[in-house]
PDB file of N, CA and C in Angstrom:
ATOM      1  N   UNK A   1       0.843  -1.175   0.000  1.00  0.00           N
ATOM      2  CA  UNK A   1       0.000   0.000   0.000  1.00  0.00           C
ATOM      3  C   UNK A   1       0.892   1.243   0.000  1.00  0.00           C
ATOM      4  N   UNK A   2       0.517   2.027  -0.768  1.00  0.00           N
ATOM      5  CA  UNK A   2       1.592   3.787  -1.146  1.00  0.00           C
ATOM      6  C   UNK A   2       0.346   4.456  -0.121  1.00  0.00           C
ATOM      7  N   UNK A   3       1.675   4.997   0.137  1.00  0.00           N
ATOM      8  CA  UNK A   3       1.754   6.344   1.829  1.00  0.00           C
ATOM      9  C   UNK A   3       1.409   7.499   0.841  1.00  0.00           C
ATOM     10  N   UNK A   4       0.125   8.045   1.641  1.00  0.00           N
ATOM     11  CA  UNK A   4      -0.120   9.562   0.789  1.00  0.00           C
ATOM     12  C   UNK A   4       0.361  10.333   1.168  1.00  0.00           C
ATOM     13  N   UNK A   5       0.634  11.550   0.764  1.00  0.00           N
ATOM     14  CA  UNK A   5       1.600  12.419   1.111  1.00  0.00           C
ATOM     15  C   UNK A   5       0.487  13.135   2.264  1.00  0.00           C
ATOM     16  N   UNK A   6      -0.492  13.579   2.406  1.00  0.00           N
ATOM     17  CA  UNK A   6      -1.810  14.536   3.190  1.00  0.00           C
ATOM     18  C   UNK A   6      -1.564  13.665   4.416  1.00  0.00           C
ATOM     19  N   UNK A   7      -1.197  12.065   4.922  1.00  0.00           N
ATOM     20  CA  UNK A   7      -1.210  11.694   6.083  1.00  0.00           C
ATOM     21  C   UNK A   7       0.069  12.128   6.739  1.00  0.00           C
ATOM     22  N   UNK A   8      -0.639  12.120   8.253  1.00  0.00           N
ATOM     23  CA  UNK A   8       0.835  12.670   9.385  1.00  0.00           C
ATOM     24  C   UNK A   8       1.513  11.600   9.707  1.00  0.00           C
ATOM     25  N   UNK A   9       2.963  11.639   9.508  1.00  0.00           N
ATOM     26  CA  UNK A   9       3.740  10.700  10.135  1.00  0.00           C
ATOM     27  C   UNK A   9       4.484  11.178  11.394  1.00  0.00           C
ATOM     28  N   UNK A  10       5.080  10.150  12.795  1.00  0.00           N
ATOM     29  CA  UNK A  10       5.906  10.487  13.743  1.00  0.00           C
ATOM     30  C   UNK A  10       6.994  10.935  13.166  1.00  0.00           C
ATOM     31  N   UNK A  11       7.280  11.515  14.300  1.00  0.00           N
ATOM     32  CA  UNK A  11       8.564  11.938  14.391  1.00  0.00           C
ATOM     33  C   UNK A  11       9.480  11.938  15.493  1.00  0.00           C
ATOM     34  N   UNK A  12      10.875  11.681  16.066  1.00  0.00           N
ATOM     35  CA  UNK A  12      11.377  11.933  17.126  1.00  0.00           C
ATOM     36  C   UNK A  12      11.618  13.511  17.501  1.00  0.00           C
ATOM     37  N   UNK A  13      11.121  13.872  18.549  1.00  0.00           N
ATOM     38  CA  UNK A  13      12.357  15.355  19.449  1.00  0.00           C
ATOM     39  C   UNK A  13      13.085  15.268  20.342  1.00  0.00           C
ATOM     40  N   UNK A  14      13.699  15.620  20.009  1.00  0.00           N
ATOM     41  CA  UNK A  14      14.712  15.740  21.305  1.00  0.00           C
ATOM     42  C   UNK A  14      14.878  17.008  22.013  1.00  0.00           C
ATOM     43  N   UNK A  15      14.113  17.457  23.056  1.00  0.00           N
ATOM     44  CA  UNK A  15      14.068  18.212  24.013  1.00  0.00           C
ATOM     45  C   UNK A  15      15.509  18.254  24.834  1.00  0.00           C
ATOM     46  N   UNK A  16      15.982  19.629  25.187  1.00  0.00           N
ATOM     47  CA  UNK A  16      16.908  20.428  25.683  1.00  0.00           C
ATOM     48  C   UNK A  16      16.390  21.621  26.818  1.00  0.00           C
ATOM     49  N   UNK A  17      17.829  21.373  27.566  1.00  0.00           N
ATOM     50  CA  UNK A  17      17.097  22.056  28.769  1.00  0.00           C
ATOM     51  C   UNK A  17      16.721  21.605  29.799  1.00  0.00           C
ATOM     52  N   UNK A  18      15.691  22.563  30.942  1.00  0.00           N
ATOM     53  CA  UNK A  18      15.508  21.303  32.008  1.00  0.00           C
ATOM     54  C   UNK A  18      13.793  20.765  31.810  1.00  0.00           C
ATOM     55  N   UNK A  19      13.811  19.340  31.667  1.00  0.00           N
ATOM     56  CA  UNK A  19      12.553  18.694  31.388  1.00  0.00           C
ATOM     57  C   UNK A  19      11.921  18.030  32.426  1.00  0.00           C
ATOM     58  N   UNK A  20      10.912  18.097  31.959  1.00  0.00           N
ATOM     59  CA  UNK A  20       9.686  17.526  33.950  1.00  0.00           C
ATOM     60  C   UNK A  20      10.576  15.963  33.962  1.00  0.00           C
ATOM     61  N   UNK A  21       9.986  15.635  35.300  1.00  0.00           N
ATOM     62  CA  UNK A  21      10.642  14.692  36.218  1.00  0.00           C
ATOM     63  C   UNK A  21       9.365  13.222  35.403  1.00  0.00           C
ATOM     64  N   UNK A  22      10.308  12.259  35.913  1.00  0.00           N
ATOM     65  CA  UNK A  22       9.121  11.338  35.005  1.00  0.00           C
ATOM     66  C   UNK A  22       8.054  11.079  35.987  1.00  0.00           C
ATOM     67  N   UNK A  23       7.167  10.818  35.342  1.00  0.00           N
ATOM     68  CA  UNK A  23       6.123  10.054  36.374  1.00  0.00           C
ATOM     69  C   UNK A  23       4.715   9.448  35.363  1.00  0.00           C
ATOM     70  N   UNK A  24       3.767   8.855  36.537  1.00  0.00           N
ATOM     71  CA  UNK A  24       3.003   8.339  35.850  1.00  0.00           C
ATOM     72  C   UNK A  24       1.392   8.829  36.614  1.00  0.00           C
ATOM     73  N   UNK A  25       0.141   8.713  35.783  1.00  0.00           N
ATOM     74  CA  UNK A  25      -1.006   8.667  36.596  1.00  0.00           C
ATOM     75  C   UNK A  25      -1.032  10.646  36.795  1.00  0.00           C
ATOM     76  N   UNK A  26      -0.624  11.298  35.473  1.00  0.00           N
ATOM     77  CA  UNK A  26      -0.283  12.585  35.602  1.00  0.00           C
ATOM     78  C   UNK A  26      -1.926  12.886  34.230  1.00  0.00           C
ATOM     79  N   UNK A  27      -1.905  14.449  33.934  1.00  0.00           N
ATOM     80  CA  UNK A  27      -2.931  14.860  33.083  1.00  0.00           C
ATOM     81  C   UNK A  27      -1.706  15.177  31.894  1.00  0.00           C
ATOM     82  N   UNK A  28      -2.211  15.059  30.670  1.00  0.00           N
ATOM     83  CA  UNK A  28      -1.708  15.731  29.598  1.00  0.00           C
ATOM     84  C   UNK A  28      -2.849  16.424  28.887  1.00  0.00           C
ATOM     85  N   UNK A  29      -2.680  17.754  27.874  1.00  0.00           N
ATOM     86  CA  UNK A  29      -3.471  18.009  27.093  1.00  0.00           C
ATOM     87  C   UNK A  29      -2.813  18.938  26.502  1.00  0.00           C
ATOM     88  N   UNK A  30      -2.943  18.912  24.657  1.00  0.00           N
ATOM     89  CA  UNK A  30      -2.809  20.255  23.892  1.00  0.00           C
ATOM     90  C   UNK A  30      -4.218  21.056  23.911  1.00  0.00           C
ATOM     91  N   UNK A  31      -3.330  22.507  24.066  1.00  0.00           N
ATOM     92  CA  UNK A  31      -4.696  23.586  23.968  1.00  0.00           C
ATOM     93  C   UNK A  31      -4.293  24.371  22.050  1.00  0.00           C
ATOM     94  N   UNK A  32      -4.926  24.753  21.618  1.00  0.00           N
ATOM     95  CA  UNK A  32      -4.912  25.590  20.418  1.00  0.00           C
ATOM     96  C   UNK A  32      -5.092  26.965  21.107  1.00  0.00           C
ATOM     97  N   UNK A  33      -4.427  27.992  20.581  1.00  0.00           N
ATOM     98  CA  UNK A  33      -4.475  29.536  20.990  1.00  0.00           C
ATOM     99  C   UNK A  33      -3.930  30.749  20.139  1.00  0.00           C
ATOM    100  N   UNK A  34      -4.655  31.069  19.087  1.00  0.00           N
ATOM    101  CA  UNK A  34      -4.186  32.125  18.208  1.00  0.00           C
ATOM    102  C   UNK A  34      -2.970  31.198  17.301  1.00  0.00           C
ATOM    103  N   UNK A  35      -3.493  30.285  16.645  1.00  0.00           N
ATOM    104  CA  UNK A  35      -2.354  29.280  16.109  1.00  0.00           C
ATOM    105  C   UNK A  35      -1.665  28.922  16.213  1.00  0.00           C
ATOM    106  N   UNK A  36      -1.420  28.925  17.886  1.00  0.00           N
ATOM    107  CA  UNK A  36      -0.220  28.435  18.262  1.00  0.00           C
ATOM    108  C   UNK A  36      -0.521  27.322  19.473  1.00  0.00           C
ATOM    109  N   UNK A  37       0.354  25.907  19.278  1.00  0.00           N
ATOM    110  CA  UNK A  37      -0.372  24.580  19.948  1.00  0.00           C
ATOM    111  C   UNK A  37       0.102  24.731  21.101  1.00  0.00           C
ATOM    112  N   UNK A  38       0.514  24.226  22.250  1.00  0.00           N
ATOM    113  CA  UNK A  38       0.729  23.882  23.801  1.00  0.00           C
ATOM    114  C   UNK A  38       0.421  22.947  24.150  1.00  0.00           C
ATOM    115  N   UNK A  39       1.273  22.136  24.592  1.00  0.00           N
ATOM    116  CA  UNK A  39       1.114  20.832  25.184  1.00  0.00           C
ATOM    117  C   UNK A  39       1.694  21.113  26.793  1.00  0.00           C
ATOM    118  N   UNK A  40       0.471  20.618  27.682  1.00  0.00           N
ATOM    119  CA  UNK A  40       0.242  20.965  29.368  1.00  0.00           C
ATOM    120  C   UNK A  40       0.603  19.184  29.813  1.00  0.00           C
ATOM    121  N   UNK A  41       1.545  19.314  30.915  1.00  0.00           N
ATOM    122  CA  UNK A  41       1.629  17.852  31.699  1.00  0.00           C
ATOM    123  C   UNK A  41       1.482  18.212  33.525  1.00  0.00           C
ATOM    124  N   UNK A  42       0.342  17.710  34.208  1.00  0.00           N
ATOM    125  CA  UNK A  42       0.368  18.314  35.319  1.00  0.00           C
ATOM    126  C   UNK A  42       0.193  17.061  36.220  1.00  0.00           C
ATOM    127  N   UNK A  43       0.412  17.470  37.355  1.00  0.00           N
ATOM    128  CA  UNK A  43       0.722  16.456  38.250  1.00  0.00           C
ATOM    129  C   UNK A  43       1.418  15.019  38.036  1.00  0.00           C
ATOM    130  N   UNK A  44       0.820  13.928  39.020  1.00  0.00           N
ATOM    131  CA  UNK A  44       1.208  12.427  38.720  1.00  0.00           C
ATOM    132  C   UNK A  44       1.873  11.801  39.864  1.00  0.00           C
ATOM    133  N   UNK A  45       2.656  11.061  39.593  1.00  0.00           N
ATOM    134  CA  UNK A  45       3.149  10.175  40.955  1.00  0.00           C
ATOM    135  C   UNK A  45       4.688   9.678  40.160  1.00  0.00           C
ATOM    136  N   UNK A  46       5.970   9.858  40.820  1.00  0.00           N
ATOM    137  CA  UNK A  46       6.653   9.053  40.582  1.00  0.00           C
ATOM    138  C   UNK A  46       7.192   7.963  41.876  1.00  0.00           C
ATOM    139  N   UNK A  47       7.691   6.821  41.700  1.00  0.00           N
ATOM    140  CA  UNK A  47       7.625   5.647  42.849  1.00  0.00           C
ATOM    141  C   UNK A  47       8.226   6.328  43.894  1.00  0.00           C
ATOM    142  N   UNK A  48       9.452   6.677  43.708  1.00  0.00           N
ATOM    143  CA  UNK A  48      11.123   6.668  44.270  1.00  0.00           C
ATOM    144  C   UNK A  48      10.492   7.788  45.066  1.00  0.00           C
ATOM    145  N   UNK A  49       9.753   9.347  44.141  1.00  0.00           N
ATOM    146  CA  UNK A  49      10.005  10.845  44.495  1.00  0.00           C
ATOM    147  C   UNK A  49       8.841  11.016  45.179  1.00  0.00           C
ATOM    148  N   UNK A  50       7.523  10.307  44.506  1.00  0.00           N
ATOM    149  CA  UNK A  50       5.974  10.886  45.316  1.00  0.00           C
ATOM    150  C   UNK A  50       5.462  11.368  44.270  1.00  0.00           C
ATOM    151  N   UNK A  51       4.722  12.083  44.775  1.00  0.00           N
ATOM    152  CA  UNK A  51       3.441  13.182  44.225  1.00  0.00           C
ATOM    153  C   UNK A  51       4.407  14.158  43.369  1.00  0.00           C
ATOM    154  N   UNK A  52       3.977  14.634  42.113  1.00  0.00           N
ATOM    155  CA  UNK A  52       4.238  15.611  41.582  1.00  0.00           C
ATOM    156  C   UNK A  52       2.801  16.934  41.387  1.00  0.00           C
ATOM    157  N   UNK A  53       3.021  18.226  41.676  1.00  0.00           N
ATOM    158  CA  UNK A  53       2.353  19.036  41.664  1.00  0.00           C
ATOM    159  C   UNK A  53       2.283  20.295  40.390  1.00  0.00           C
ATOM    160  N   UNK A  54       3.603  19.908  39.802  1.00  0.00           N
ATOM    161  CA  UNK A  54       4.391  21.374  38.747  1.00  0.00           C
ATOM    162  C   UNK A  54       3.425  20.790  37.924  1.00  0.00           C
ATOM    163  N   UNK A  55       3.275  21.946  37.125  1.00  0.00           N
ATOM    164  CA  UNK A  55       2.321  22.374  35.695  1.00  0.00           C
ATOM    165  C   UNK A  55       3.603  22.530  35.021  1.00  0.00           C
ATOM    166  N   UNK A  56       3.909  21.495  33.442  1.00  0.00           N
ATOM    167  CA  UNK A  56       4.830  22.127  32.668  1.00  0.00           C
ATOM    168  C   UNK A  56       4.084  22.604  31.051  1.00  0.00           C
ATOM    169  N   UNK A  57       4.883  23.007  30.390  1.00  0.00           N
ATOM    170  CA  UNK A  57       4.034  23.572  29.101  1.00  0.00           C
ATOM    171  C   UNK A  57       5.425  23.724  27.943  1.00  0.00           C
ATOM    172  N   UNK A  58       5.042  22.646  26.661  1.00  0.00           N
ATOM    173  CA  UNK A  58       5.642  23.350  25.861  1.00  0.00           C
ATOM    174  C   UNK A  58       5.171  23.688  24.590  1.00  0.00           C
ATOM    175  N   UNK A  59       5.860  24.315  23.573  1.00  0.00           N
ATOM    176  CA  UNK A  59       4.674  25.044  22.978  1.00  0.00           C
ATOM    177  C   UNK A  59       4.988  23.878  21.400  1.00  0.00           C
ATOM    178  N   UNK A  60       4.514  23.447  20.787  1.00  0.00           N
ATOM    179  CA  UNK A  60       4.449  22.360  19.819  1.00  0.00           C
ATOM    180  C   UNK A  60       4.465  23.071  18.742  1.00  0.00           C
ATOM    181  N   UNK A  61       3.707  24.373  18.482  1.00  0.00           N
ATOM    182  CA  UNK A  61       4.033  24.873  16.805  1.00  0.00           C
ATOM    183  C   UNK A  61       5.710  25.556  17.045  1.00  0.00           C
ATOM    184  N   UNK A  62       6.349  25.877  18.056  1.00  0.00           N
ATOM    185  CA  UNK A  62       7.716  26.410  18.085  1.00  0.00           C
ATOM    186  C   UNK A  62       8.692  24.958  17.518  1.00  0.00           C
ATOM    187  N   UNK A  63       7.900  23.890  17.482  1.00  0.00           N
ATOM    188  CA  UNK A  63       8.797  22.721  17.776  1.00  0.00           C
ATOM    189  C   UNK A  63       9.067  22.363  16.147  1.00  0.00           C
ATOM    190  N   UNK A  64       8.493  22.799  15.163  1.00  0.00           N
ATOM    191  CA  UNK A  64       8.017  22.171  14.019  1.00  0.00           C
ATOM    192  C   UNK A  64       8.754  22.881  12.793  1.00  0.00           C
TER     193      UNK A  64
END
C-alpha cells in the first residue's frame, strides 16, 4: 500500500534544557491559541520521588 503524502507521520524530538521529572497517573493536554499549539503535563506520581504538583508547558508549533 503507497503512503499519501496529506497523512501525518511520527517523528522523534529531542528536548533540551531542564525537562519535567518522570512520572506516571499525571494529566496531559494540547490547547490551540491564536495558532499556536501547547502541550500541558500536570501532576502524577513518581515511585522513588511521590506526588508531583508542577504544571509544565511546551509550545508544539515552536517545535516544528
Amino acid at each position: 500500500m503507497e503512503e499519501s503524502k496529506d497523512e501525518e507521520q511520527w517523528f522523534e524530538i529531542r528536548m533540551q534544557g531542564k525537562l519535567p521529572e518522570r512520572r506516571s497517573n499525571h494529566v496531559a493536554f494540547v490547547w490551540v491559541n491564536q495558532g499556536s499549539e501547547y502541550m500541558y503535563i500536570h501532576g502524577g506520581r513518581d515511585l522513588k520521588e511521590g506526588s508531583h504538583s508542577s504544571i509544565w508547558r511546551v509550545n508544539l508549533t515552536a517545535l516544528q
